[in-house]
Protein backbone atom coordinates (compact mmCIF):
# COMPACT_ATOMS: atom_id res chain seq x y z
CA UNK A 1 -38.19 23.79 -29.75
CA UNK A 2 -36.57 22.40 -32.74
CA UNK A 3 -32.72 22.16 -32.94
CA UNK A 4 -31.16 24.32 -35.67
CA UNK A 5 -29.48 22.22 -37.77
CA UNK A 6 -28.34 24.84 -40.26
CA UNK A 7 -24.49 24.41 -40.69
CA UNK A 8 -22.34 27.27 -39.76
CA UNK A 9 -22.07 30.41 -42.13
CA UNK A 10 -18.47 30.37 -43.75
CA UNK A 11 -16.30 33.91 -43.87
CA UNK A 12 -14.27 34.59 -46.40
CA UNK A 13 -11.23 36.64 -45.40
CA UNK A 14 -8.09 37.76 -48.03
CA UNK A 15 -5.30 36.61 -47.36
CA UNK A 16 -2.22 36.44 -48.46
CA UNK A 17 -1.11 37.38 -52.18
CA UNK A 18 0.91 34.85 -54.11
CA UNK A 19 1.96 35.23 -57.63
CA UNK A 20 -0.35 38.44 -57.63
CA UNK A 21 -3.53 36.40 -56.62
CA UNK A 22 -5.08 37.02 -52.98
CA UNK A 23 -5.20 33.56 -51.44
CA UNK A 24 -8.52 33.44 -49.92
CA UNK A 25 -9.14 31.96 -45.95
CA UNK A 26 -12.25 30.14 -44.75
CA UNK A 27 -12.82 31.54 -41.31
CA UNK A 28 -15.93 29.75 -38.95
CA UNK A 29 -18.13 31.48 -36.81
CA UNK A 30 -19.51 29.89 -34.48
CA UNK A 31 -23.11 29.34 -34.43
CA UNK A 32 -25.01 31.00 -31.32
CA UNK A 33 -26.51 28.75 -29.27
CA UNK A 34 -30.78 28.56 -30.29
CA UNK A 35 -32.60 31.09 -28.20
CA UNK A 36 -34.05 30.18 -25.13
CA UNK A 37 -31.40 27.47 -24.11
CA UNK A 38 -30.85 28.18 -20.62
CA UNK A 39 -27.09 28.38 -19.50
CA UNK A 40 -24.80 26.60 -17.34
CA UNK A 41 -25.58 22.46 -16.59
CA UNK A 42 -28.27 20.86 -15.30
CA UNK A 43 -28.40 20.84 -10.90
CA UNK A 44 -27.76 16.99 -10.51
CA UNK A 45 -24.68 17.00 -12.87
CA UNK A 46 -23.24 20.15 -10.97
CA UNK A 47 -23.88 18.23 -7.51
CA UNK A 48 -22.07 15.11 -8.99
CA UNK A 49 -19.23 16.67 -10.35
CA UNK A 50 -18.85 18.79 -7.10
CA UNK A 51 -18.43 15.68 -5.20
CA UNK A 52 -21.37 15.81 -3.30
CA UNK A 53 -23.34 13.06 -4.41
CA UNK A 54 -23.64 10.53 -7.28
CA UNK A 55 -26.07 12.08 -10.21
CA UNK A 56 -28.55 9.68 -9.56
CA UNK A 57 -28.61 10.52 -5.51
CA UNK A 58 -28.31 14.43 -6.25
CA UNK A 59 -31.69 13.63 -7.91
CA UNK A 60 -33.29 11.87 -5.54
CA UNK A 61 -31.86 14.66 -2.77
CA UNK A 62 -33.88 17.05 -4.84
CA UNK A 63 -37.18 15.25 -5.15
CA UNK A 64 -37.45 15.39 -1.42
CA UNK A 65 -36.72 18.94 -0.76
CA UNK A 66 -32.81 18.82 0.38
CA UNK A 67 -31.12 21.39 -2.46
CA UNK A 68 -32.17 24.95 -2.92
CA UNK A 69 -30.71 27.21 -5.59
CA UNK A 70 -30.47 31.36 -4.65
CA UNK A 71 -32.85 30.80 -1.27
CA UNK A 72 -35.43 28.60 -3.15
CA UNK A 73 -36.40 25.21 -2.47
CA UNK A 74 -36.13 23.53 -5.45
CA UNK A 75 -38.09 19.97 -5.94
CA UNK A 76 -37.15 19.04 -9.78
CA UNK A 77 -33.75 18.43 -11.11
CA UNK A 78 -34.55 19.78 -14.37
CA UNK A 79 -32.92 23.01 -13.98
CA UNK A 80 -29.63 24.49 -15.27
CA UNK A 81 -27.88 26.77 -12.79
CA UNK A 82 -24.10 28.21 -13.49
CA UNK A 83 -21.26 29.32 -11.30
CA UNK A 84 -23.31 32.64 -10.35
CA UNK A 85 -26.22 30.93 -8.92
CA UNK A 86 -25.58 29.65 -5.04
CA UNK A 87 -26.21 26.21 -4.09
CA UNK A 88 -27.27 24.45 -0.66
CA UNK A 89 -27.55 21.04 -0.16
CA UNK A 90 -28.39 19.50 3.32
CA UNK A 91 -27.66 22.89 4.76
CA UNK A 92 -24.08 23.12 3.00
CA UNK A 93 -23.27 25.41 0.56
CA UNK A 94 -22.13 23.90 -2.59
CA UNK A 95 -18.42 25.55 -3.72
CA UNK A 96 -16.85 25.31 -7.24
CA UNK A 97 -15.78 21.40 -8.09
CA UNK A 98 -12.17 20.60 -7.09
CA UNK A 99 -9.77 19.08 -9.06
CA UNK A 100 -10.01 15.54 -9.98
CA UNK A 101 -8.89 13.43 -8.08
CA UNK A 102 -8.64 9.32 -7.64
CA UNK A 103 -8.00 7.16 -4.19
CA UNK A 104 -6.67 3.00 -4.35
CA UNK A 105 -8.49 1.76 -1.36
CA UNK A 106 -8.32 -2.14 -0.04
CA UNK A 107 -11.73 -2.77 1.30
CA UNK A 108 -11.87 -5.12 3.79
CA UNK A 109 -14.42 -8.48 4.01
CA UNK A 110 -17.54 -7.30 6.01
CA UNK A 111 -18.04 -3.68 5.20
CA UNK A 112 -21.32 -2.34 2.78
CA UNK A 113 -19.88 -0.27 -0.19
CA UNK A 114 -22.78 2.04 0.65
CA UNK A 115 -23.18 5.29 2.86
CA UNK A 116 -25.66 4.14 4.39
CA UNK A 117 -27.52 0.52 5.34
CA UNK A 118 -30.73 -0.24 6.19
CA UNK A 119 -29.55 -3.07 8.49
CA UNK A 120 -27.36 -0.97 10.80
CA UNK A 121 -23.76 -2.91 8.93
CA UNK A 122 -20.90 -0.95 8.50
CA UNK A 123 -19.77 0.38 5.62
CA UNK A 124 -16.75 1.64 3.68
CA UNK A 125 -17.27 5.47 4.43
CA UNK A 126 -17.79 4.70 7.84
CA UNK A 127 -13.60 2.88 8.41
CA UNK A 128 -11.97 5.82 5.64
CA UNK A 129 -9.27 7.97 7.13
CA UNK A 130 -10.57 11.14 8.15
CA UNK A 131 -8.02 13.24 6.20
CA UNK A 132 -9.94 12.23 3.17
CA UNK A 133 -12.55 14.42 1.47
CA UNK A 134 -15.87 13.36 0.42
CA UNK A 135 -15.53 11.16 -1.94
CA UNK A 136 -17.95 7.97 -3.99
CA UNK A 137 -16.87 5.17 -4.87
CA UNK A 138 -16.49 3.83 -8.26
CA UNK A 139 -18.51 0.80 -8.74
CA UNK A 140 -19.29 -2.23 -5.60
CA UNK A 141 -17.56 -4.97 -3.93
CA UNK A 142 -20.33 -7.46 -2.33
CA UNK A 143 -20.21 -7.56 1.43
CA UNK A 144 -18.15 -10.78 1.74
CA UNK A 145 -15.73 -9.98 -1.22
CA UNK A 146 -12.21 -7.55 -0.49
CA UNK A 147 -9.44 -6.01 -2.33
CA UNK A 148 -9.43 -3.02 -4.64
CA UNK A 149 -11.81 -0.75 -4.72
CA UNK A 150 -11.16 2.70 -6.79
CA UNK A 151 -12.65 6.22 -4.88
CA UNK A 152 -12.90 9.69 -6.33
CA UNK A 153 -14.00 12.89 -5.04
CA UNK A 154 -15.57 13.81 -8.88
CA UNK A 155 -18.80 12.58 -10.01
CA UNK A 156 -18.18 12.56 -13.66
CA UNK A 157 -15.10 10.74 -13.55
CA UNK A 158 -16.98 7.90 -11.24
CA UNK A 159 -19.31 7.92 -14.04
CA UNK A 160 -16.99 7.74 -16.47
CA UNK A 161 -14.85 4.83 -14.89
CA UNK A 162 -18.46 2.57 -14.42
CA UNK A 163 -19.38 3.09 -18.41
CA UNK A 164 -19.15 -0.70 -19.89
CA UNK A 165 -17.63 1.29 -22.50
CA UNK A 166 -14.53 1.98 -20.16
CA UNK A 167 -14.07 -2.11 -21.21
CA UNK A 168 -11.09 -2.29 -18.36
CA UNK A 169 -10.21 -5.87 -17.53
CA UNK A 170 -10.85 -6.58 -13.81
CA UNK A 171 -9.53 -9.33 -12.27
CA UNK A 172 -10.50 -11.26 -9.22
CA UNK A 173 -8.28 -14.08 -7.10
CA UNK A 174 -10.87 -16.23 -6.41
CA UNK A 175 -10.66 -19.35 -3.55
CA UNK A 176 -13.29 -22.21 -4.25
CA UNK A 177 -13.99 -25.16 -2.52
CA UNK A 178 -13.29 -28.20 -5.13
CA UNK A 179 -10.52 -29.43 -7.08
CA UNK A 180 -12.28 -28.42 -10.83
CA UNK A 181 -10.07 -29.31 -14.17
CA UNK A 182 -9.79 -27.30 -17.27
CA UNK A 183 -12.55 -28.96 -18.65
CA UNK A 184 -14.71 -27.93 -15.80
CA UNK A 185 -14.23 -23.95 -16.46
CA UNK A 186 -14.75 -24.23 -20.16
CA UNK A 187 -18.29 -22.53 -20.15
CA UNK A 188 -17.52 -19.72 -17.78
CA UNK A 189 -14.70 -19.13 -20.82
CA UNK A 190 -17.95 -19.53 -23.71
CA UNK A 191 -19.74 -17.36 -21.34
CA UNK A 192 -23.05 -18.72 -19.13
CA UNK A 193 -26.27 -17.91 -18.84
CA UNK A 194 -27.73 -17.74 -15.23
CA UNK A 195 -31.22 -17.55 -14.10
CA UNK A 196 -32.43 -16.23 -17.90
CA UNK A 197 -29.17 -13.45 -17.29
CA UNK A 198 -26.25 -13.72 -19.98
CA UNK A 199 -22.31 -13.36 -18.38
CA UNK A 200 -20.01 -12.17 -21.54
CA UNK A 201 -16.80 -14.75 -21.59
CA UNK A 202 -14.99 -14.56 -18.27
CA UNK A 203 -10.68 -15.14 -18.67
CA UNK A 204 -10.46 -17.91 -16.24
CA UNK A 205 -6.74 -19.58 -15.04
CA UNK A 206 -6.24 -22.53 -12.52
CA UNK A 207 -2.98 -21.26 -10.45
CA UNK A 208 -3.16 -23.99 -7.54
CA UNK A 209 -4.65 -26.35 -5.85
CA UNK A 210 -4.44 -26.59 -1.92
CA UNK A 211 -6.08 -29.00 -0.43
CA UNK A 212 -9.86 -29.04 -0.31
CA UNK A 213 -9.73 -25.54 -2.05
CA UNK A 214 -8.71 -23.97 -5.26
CA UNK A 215 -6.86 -20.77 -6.43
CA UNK A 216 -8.10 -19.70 -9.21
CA UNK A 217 -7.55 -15.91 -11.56
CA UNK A 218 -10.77 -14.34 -13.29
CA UNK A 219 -10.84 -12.06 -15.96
CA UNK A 220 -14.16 -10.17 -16.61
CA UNK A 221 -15.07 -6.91 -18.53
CA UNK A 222 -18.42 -5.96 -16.84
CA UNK A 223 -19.69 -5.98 -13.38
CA UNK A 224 -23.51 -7.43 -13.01
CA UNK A 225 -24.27 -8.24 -9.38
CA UNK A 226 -22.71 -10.93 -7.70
CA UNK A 227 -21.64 -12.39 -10.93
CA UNK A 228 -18.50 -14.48 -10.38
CA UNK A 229 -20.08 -16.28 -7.58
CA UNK A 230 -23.28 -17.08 -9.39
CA UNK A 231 -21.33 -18.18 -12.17
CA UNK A 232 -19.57 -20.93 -10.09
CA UNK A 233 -22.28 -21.92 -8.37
CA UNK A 234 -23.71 -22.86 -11.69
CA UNK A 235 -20.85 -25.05 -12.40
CA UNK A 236 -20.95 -26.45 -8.76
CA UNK A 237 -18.22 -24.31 -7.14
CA UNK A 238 -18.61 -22.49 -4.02
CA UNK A 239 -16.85 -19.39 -3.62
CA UNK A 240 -15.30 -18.95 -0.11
CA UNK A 241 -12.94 -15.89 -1.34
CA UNK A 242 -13.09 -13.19 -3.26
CA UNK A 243 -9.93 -10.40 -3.74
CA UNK A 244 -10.00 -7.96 -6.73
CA UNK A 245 -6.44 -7.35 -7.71
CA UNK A 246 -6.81 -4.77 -10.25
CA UNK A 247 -9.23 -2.29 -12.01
CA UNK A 248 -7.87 -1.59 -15.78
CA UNK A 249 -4.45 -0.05 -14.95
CA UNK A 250 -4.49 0.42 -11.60
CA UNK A 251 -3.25 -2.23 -9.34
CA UNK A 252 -3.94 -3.42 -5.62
CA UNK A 253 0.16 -4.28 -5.30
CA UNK A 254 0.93 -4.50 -1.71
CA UNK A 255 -1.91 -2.26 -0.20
CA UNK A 256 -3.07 -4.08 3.10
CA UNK A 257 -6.74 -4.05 3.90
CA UNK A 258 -7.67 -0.65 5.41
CA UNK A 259 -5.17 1.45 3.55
CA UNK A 260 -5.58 3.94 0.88
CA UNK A 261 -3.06 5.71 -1.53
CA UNK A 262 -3.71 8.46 -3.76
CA UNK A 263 -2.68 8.23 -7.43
CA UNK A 264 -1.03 10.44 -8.72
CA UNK A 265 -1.22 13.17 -11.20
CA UNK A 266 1.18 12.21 -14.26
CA UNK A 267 -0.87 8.14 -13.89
CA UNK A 268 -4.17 10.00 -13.80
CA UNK A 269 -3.16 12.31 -16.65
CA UNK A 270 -1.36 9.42 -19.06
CA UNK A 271 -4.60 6.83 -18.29
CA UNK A 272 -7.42 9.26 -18.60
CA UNK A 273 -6.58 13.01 -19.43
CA UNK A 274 -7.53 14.70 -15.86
CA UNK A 275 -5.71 17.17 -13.89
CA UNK A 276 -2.83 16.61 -11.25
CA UNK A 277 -3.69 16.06 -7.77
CA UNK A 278 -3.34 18.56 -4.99
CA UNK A 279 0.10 17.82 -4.01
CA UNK A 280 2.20 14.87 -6.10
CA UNK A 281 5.33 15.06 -3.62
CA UNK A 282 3.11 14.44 -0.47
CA UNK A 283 2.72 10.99 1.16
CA UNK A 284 0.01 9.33 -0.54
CA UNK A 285 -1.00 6.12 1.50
CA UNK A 286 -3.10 6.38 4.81
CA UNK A 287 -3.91 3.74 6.88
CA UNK A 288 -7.56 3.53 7.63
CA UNK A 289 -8.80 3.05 11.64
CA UNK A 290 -9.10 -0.74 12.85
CA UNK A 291 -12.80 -1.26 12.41
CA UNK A 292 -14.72 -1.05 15.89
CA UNK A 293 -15.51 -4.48 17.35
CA UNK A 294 -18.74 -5.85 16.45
CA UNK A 295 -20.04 -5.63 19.93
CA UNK A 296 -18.65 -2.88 21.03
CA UNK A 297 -19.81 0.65 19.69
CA UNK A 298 -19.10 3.89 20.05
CA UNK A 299 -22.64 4.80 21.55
CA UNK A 300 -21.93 2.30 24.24
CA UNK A 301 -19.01 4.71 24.99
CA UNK A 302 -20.78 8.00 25.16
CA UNK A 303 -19.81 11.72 24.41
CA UNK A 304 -16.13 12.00 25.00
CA UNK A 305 -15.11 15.27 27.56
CA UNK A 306 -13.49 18.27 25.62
CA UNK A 307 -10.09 18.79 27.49
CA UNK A 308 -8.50 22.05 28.34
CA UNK A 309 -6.21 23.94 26.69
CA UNK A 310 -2.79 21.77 27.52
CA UNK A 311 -4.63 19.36 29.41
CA UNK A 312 -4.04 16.88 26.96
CA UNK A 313 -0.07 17.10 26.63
CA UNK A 314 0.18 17.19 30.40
CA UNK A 315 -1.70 13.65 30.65
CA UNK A 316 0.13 12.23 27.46
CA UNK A 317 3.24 13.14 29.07
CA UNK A 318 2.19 11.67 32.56
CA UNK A 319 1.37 8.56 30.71
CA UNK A 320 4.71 8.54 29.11
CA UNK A 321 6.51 9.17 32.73
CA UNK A 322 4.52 5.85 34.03
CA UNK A 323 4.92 3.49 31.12
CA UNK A 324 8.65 4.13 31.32
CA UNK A 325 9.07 3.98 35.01
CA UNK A 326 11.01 1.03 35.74
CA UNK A 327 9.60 -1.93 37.68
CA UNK A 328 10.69 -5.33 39.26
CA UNK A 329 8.28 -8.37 39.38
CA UNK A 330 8.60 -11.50 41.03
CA UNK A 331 10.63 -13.41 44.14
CA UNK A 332 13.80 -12.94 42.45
CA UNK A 333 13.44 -9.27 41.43
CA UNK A 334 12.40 -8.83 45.28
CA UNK A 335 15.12 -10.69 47.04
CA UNK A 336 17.51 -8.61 44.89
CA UNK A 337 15.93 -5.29 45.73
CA UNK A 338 16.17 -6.27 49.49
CA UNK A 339 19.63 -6.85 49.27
CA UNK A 340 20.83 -4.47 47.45
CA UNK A 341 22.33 -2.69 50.41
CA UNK A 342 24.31 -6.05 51.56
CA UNK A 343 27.57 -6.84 51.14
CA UNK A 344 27.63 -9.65 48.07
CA UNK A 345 28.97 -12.88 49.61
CA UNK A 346 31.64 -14.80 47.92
CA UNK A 347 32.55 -18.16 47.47
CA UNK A 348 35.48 -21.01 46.66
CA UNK A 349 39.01 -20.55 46.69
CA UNK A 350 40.01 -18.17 44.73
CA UNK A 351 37.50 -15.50 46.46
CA UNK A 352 39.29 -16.85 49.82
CA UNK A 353 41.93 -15.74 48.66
CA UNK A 354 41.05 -12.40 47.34
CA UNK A 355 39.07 -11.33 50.29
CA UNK A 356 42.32 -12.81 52.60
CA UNK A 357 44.19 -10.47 50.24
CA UNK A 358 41.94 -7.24 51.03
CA UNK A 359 42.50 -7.69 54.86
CA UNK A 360 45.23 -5.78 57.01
CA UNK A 361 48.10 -8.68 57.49
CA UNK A 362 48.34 -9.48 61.30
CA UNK A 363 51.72 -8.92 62.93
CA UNK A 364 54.04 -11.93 63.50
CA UNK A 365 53.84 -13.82 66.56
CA UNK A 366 57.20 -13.76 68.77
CA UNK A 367 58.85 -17.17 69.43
CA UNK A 368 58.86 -18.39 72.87
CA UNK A 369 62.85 -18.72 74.16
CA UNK A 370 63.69 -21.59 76.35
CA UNK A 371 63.21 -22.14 79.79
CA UNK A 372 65.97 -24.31 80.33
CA UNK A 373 69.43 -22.75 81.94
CA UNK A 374 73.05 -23.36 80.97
CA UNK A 375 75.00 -25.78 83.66
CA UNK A 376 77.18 -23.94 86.28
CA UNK A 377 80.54 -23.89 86.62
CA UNK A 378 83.67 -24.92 84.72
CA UNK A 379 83.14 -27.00 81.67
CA UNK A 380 85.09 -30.28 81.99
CA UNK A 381 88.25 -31.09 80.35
CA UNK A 382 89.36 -34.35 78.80
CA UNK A 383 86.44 -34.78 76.41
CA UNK A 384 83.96 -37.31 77.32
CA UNK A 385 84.32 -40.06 80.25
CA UNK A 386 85.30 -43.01 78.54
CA UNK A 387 82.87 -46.05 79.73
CA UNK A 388 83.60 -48.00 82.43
CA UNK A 389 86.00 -45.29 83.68
């Protein structure tokens, strides 16, 4: 059908008399839309900007049979539906889109920025907290690369943020194995061409060197596939680290790998014109769970038992009662507990003397009198004999 191009009809409405002269006011009507425009947006974009899927994976849900609009089955995504037709997909039934909404998350090296991998490998949405929503993330970090990675629950705004248009600066610490010089960066700054594929000029800064290895800053404005480690490689640097520090305005700071803060509504309003979050004055960061070990899974575990009502408190607190029970350990700690009943033995002088002190004093001892008796009879006169008397 061709699209009316006819410009709108202009109404002319009095206004106003000044000086005796009605003013006259253009008024617009609005053109109705052609006939036979079906309402409402096409099923893909609704799925997207519901948050259940990106636009292109809404599409290819469709093709194999996994939406269906009012009880049908639907196998083509060109169809418009609106806010009175009901949506399934997978079995869930698609609500109105919430507000938008945008996550900081620091991936961590070793996880697939996928939902799902062929190879079995974990991924992001597999370590998120679980008090999250569903949500996509905007844009990739490889599997061996870490820091920021930016998630929303709204498909157009993931969309939106991933347009080369966008033109945000993001910028990547990058460790390499080499000492290079100024010199030796110069055509990552002229921009490269690698394997027949053009890189755009790349803002590249030498901060240190340490040791074998070098820390360097890089600036780019676009996003191709692996592209600051290809473009290294072509100037013979190896690229043994990879953190992304920032995405336009927003910021990795001091996030620590695993955790994930909310931004809030005034910085998503003031950087790109959406709505407030759910709730601005709640705690925003979560810390994701520690990654299961490689070798350990939780099908090796099996289905976990559903406890009874109160069950659960009455073995946290049991566990509580033994972790805090105390307990002795080793020779020492024995010999003390076996004696603990004993008297404590003291020694040197002074505790002598204090434990003389604490004993009843014993009763003095008579003195023995003399066996020997007094002479009888007078005692003689005349003083002593004189010698020879």
């Amino acid at each position: 059908m061709a699209e009316n191009t006819n410009p709108p009809k202009i109404a002319r409405v009095a206004g106003p008399k000044v000086e005796g002269k009605a003013v006259e006011r253009k008024a617009a009507v609005t053109a109705k839309p052609a006939a036979g425009t079906p309402e409402g947006d096409r099923i893909a974009k609704v799925l997207s900007r519901a948050g259940v899927a990106s636009r292109r994976e809404a599409e290819r849900m469709i093709e194999l049979g996994e939406v269906s609009v009012n009880g049908k089955v639907i196998t083509s995504p060109a169809l418009n539906v609106t806010s009175k037709d009901k949506i399934v997909a997978r079995g869930v039934v698609v609500g109105e889109p919430e507000q938008a909404r945008l996550w900081l998350y620091y991936k961590p090296d070793g996880l697939v920025t996928s939902e799902s991998d062929e190879k079995g490998r974990e991924t992001v949405f597999d370590n998120l907290p679980a008090e999250l929503p569903r949500v996509m993330s905007v844009g990739r970090l490889d599997l061996n690369s870490e820091g920021l990675l930016l998630l929303t629950n709204d498909g157009a705004l993931k969309r939106r943020l991933e347009l080369p248009s966008t033109g945000w600066l993001r910028k990547y610490r990058v460790r390499v194995n080499g000492n290079p010089m100024d010199p030796d960066l110069e055509p990552l700054r002229k921009g490269i061409v690698v394997e027949g594929e053009r890189f755009q000029p790349m803002i590249v800064v030498i901060d240190r060197i340490q040791g074998a290895n070098a820390w360097l800053t890089v600036g780019l404005r676009e996003g191709k596939n692996r592209e600051i480690r290809r473009a290294m490689a072509a100037i013979n640097l190896t690229v043994n680290r990879l953190i992304r520090i920032s995405y336009g305005p927003f910021r990795l700071n001091d996030l620590q790998p695993g955790e994930v803060e909310e931004v809030k509504g005034k910085v998503l309003r003031d950087q790109l014109g959406q709505g407030a979050t759910v709730d601005e004055d709640a705690p925003k960061r979560t810390r994701a769970p520690r990654p299961a070990s490689r070798t350990t899974t939780a099908k090796a575990d099996g289905p976990s038992k559903r406890l009874k009502s109160g069950e659960g408190l009455k073995q946290l607190s049991d566990a509580w009662g033994e972790a805090t029970k105390p307990r002795s350990f080793g020779t020492a700690a024995k010999k003390a507990e076996a004696g603990a009943g004993a008297k404590p033995r003291s020694f040197g002088t002074a505790a002598a003397k204090a434990e003389g002190a604490s004993r009843p004093a014993k009763p003095a001892a008579k003195r023995p009198t003399s066996t020997r008796s007094a002479p009888v009879g007078p005692k003689p006169t005349g003083g002593r004999p004189k010698r020879g008397a």
